[in-house]
Protein backbone atom coordinates (compact mmCIF):
# COMPACT_ATOMS: atom_id res chain seq x y z
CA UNK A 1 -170.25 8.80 69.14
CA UNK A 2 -172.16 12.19 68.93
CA UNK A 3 -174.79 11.87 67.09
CA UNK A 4 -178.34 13.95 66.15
CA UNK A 5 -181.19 12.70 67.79
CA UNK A 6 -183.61 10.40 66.09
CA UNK A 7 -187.17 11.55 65.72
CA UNK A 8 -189.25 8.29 65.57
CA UNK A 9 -193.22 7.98 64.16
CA UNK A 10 -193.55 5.25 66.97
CA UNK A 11 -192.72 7.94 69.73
CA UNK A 12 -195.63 10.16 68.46
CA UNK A 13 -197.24 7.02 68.47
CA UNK A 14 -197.43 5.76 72.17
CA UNK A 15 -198.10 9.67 73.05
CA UNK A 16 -201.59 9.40 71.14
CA UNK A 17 -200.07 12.22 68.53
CA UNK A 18 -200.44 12.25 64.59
CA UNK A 19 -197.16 11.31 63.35
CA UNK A 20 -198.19 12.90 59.54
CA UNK A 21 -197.00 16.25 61.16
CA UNK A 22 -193.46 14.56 60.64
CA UNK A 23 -193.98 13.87 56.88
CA UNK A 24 -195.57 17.19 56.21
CA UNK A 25 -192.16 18.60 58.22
CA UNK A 26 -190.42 16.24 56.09
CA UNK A 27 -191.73 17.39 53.07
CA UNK A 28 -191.28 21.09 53.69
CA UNK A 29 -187.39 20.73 54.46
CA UNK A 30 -187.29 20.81 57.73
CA UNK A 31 -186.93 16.95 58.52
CA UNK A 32 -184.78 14.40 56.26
CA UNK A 33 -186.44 11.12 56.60
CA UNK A 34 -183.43 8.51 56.37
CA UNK A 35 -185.74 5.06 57.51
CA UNK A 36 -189.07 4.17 57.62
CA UNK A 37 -190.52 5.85 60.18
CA UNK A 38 -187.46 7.53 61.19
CA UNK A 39 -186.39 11.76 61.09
CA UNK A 40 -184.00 13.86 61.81
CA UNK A 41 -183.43 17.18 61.64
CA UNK A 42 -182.54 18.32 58.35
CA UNK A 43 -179.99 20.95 59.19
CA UNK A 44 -177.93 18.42 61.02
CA UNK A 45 -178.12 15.68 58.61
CA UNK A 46 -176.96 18.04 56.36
CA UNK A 47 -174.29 19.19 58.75
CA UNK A 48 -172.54 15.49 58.95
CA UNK A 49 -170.51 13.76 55.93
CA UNK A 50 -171.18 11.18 54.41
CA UNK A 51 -169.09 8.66 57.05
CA UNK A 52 -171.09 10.61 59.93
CA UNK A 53 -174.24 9.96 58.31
CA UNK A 54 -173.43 6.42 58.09
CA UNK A 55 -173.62 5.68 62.05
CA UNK A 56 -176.87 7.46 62.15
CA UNK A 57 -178.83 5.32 59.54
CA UNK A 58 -177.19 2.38 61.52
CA UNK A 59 -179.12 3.25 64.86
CA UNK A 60 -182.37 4.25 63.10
CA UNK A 61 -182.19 0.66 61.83
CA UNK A 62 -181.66 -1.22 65.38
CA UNK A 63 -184.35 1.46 66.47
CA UNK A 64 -187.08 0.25 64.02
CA UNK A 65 -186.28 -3.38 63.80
CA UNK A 66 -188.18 -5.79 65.60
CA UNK A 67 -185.41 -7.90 67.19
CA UNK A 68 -182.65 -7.06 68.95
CA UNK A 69 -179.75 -7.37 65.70
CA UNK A 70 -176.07 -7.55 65.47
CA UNK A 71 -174.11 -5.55 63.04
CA UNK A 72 -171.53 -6.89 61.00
CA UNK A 73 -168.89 -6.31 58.38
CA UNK A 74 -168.97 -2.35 57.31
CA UNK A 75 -171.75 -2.04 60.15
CA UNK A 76 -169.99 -3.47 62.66
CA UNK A 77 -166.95 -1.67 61.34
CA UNK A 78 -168.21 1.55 61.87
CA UNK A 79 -168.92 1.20 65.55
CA UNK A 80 -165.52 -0.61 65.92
CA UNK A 81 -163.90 2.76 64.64
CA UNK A 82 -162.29 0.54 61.89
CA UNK A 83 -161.42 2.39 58.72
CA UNK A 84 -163.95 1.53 55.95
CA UNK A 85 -163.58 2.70 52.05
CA UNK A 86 -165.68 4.36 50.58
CA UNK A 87 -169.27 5.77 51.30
CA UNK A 88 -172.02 3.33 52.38
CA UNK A 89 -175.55 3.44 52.38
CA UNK A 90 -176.38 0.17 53.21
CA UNK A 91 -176.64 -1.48 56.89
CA UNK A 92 -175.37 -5.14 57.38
CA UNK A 93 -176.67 -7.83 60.08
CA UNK A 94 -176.18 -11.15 60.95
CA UNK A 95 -178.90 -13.46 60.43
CA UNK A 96 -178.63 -17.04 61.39
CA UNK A 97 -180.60 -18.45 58.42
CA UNK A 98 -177.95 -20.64 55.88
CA UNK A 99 -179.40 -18.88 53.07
CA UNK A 100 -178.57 -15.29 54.13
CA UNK A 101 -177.96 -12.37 51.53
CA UNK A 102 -180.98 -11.47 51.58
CA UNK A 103 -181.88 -7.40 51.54
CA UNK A 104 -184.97 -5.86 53.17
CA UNK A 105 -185.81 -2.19 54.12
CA UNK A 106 -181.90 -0.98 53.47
CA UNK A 107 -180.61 -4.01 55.23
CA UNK A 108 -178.17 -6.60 53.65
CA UNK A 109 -178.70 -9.88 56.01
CA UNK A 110 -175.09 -12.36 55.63
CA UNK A 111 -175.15 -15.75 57.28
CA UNK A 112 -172.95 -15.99 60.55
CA UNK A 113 -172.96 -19.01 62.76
CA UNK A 114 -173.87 -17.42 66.03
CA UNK A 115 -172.67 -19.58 68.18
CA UNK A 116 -169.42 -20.10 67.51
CA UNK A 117 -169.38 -16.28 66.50
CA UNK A 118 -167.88 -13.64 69.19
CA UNK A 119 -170.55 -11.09 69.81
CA UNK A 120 -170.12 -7.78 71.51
CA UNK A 121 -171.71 -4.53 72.53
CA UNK A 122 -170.80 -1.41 71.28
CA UNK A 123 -172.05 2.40 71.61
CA UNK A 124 -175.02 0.48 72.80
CA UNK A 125 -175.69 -1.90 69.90
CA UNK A 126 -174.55 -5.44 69.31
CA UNK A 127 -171.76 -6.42 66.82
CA UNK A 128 -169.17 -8.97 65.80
CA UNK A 129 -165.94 -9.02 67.35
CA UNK A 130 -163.42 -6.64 66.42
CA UNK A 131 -161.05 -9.31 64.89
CA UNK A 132 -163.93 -10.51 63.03
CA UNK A 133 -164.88 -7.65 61.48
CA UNK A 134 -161.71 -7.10 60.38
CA UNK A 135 -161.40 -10.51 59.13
CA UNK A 136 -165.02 -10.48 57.45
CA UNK A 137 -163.71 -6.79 55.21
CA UNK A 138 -160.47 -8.52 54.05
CA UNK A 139 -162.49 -12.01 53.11
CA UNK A 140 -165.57 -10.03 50.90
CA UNK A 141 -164.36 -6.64 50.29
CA UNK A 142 -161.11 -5.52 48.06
CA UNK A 143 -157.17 -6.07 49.17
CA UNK A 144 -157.11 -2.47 49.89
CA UNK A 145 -159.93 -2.12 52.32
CA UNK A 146 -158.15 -5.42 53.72
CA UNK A 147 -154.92 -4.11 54.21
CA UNK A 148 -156.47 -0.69 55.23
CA UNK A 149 -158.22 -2.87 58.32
CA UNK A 150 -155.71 -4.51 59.29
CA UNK A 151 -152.63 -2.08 58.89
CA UNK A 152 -154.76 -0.37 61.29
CA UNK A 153 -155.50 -3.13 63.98
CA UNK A 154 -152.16 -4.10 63.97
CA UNK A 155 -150.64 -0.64 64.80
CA UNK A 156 -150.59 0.62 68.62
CA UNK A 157 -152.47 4.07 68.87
CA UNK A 158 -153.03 6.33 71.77
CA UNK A 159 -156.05 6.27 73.75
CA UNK A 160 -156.91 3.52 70.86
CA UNK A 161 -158.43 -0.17 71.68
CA UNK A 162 -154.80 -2.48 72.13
CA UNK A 163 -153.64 -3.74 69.12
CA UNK A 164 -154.21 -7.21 67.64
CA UNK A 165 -151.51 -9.28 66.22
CA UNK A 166 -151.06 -11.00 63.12
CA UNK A 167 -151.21 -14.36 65.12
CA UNK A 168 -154.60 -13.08 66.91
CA UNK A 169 -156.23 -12.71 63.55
CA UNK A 170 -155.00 -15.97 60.99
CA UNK A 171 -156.28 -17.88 63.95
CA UNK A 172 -159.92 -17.26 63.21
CA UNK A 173 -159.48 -17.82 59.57
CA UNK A 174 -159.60 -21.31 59.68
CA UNK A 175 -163.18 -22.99 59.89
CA UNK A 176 -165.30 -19.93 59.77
CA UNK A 177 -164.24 -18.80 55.80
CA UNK A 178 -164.42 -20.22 52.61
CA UNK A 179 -160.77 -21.65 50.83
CA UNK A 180 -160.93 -18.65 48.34
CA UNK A 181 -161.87 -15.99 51.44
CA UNK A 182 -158.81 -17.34 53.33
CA UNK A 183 -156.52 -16.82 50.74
CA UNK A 184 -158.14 -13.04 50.45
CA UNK A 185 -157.43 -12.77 54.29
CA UNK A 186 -154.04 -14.25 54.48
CA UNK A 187 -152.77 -12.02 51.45
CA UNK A 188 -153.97 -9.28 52.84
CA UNK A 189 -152.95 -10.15 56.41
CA UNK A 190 -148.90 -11.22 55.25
CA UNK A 191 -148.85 -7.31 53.34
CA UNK A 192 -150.62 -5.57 56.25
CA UNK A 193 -147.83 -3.40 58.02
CA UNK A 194 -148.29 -1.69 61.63
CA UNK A 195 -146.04 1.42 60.49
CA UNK A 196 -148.97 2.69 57.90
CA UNK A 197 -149.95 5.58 59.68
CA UNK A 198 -153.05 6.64 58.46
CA UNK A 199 -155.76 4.82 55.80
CA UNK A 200 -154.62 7.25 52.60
CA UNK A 201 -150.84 5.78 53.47
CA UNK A 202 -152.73 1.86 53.56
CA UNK A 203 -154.35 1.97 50.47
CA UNK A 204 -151.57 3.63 48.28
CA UNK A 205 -149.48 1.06 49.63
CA UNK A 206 -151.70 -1.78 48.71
CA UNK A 207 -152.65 0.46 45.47
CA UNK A 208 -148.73 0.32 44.48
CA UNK A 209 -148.40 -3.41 44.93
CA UNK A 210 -151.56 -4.33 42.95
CA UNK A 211 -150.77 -2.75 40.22
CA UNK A 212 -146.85 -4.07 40.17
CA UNK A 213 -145.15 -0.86 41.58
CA UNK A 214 -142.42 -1.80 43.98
CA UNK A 215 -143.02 -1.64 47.70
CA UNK A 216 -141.90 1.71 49.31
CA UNK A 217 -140.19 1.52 53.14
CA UNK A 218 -142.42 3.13 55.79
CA UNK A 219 -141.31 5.84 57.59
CA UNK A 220 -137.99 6.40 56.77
CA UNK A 221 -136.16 8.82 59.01
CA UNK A 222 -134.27 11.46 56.90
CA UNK A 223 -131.42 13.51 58.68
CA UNK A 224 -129.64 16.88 57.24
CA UNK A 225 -126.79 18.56 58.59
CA UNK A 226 -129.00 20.07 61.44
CA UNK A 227 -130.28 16.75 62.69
CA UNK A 228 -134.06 15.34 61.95
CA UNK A 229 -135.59 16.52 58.67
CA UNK A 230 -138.51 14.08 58.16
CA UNK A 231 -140.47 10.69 58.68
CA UNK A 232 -141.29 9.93 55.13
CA UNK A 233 -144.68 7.95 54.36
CA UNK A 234 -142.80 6.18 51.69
CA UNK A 235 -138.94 6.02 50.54
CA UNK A 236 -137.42 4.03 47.42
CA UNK A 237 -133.87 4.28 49.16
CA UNK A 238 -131.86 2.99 45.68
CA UNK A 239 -134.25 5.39 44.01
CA UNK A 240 -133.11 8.08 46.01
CA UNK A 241 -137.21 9.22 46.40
CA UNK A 242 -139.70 10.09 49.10
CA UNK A 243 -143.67 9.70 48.48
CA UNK A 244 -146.10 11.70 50.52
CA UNK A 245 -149.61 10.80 50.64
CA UNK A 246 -151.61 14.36 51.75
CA UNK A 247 -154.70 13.83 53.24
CA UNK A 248 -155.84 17.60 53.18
CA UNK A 249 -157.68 16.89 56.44
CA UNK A 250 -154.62 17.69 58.34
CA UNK A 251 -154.51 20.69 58.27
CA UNK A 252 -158.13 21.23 59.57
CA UNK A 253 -156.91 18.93 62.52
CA UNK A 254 -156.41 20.30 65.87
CA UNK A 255 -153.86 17.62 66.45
CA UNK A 256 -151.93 18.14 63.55
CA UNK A 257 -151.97 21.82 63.69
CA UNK A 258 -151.27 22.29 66.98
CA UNK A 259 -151.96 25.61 67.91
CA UNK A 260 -150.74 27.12 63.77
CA UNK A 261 -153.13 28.51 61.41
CA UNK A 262 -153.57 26.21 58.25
CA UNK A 263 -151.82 28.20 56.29
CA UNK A 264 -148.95 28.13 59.12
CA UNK A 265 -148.81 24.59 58.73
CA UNK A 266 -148.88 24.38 55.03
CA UNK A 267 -146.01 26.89 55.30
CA UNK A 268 -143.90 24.41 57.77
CA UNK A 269 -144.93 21.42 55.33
CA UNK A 270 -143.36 23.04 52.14
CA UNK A 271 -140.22 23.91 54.64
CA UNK A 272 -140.07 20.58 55.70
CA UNK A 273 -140.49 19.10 51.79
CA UNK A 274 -137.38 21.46 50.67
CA UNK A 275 -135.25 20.29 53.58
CA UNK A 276 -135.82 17.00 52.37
CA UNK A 277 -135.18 18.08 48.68
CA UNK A 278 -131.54 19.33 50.29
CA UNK A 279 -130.63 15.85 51.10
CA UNK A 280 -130.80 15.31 47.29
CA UNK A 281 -133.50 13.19 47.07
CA UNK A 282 -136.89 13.76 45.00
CA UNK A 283 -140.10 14.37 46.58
CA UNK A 284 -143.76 13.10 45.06
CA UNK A 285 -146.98 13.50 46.67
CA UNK A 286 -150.43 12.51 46.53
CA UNK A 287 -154.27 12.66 47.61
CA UNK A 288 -157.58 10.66 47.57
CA UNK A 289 -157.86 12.25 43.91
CA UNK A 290 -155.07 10.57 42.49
CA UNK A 291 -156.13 7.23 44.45
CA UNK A 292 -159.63 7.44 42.84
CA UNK A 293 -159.44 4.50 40.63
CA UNK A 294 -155.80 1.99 39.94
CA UNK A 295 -155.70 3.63 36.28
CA UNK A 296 -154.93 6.84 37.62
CA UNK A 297 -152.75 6.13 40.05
CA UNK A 298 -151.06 4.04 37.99
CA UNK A 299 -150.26 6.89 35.76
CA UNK A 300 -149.58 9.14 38.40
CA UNK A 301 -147.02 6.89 40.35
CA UNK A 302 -145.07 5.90 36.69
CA UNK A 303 -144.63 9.78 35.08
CA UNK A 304 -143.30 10.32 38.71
CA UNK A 305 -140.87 7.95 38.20
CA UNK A 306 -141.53 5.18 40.95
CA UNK A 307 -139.87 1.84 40.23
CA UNK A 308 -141.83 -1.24 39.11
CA UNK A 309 -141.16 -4.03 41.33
CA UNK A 310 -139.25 -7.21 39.39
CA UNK A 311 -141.90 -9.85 40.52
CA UNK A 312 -145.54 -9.58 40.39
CA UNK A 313 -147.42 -11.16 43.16
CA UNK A 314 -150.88 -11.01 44.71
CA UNK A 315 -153.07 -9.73 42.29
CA UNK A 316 -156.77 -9.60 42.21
């Protein structure tokens, strides 16, 4: 995790130097104070997004609070490399007192039972386990960022942590979450599905059965009279349609790329999309835009035609 370095009032401090040269920098533009007694330079906080910034105020809090803390939920998350939706601006930590959700200096406190808790280290700082993360996003957070967690915990990865199984996770439901946050879990756990491949692909899927859409195949393998076309994201096989969720970030990704130019790739994509046209099936696609709230996508998905599924279930 490559981060900016922290400039910290306490430093200038032990040194015997006037840490108001850091406000007066501050207030000029050349430092962005994100904490209490806590800079950094403002031309690389302006240089990170918004999830990059998020690791950064992290580690200014653990620098500037008095004990030693451990991270949980989106916090812990974070360090974990876990997907989390959405942009976050608060930092979350485990504090042993029954009353917890209490917030102080940017820091939401939520009661965990230490002991019985698995705690680990982590780019230095102390967290909750990686199955309990997970487990704590699906139990307080929404069935997307659930299925988003654990879609991606469950799926084997390259150079990734091993995989967890489905088994590895319902058993540290029991005793540890309320009746209400196991049935959050356990919904999300039973729809959660290894073959998502990325976390635009997870939530559209858990989008789609939300709001009563039918639940697409995942990567479909599509075939043409010169052999392999395609992997779809999504295929409605009786519908005789492919979805495509487009994460634009692709084709800014080395990986993805692979030595093309992005507009050499977006070429090859719109190749690839008329092959799979050929095979006489229809082709819709999306981005985060269309996934920005369930109204919209729910519009989106029914002018394009995908099929409502003939039993609602699991709705929040």
């Amino acid at each position: 995790m490559d981060l900016p370095e922290l400039i910290l009032t306490s430093d200038l401090a032990r040194l015997g130097q006037d840490a108001r040269g850091l406000a007066r920098k501050a207030k000029s533009g050349q430092l962005r104070r994100i904490r209490q007694g806590v800079y950094v330079r403002a031309q690389d906080w302006e240089a990170l997004t918004p999830w990059d910034q998020y690791p950064l105020l992290i580690r200014a809090a653990a620098t500037t609070l008095k004990s030693r803390t451990v991270f949980c939920r989106q916090s812990s998350a974070v360090l974990w490399d876990l997907p989390v939706l959405g942009v976050q601006h608060r930092v979350h930590a485990c504090t042993s007192d029954a009353g917890g959700g209490r917030s102080r200096a940017g820091v939401r406190r939520h009661f965990v039972d230490l002991d019985s808790a698995r705690i680990e280290e982590r780019h230095g700082l102390l967290v909750t386990g990686r199955a309990r993360t997970a487990l704590d996003l699906a139990a307080f957070e929404s069935f997307e960022q659930g299925v988003t967690v654990f879609d991606h915990v469950l799926r084997t990865q390259p150079g990734a942590l091993a995989p967890l199984s489905k088994a590895d996770l319902d058993a540290g439901v029991d005793g540890h979450y309320t009746a209400a946050a196991a049935r959050r879990i356990r919904a999300a756990l039973e729809f959660a599905d290894p073959a998502s491949g990325s976390p635009g692909e997870s939530v559209s899927r858990a989008m789609m059965h939300r709001l009563g859409f039918r639940v697409p195949v995942l990567q479909v393998e599509i075939r043409d009279g010169h052999g392999l076309v395609a992997f779809t994201d999504f295929d409605w096989p009786e519908d005789r349609l492919c979805g495509e969720f487009d994460g634009l970030v692709k084709y800014r990704n080395p990986e993805y790329l692979r030595g093309r130019t992005p507009a050499q790739a977006l070429t090859d994509e719109k190749r690839r999309e008329d092959r799979i046209r050929a095979t006489g099936r229809r082709v819709v696609r999306w981005t985060w835009s269309e996934l920005s709230s369930p109204a919209r996508f729910a519009a989106f998905l029914a002018e394009a035609g995908v099929p409502r599924a003939t039993l609602r279930s699991c709705r929040r």
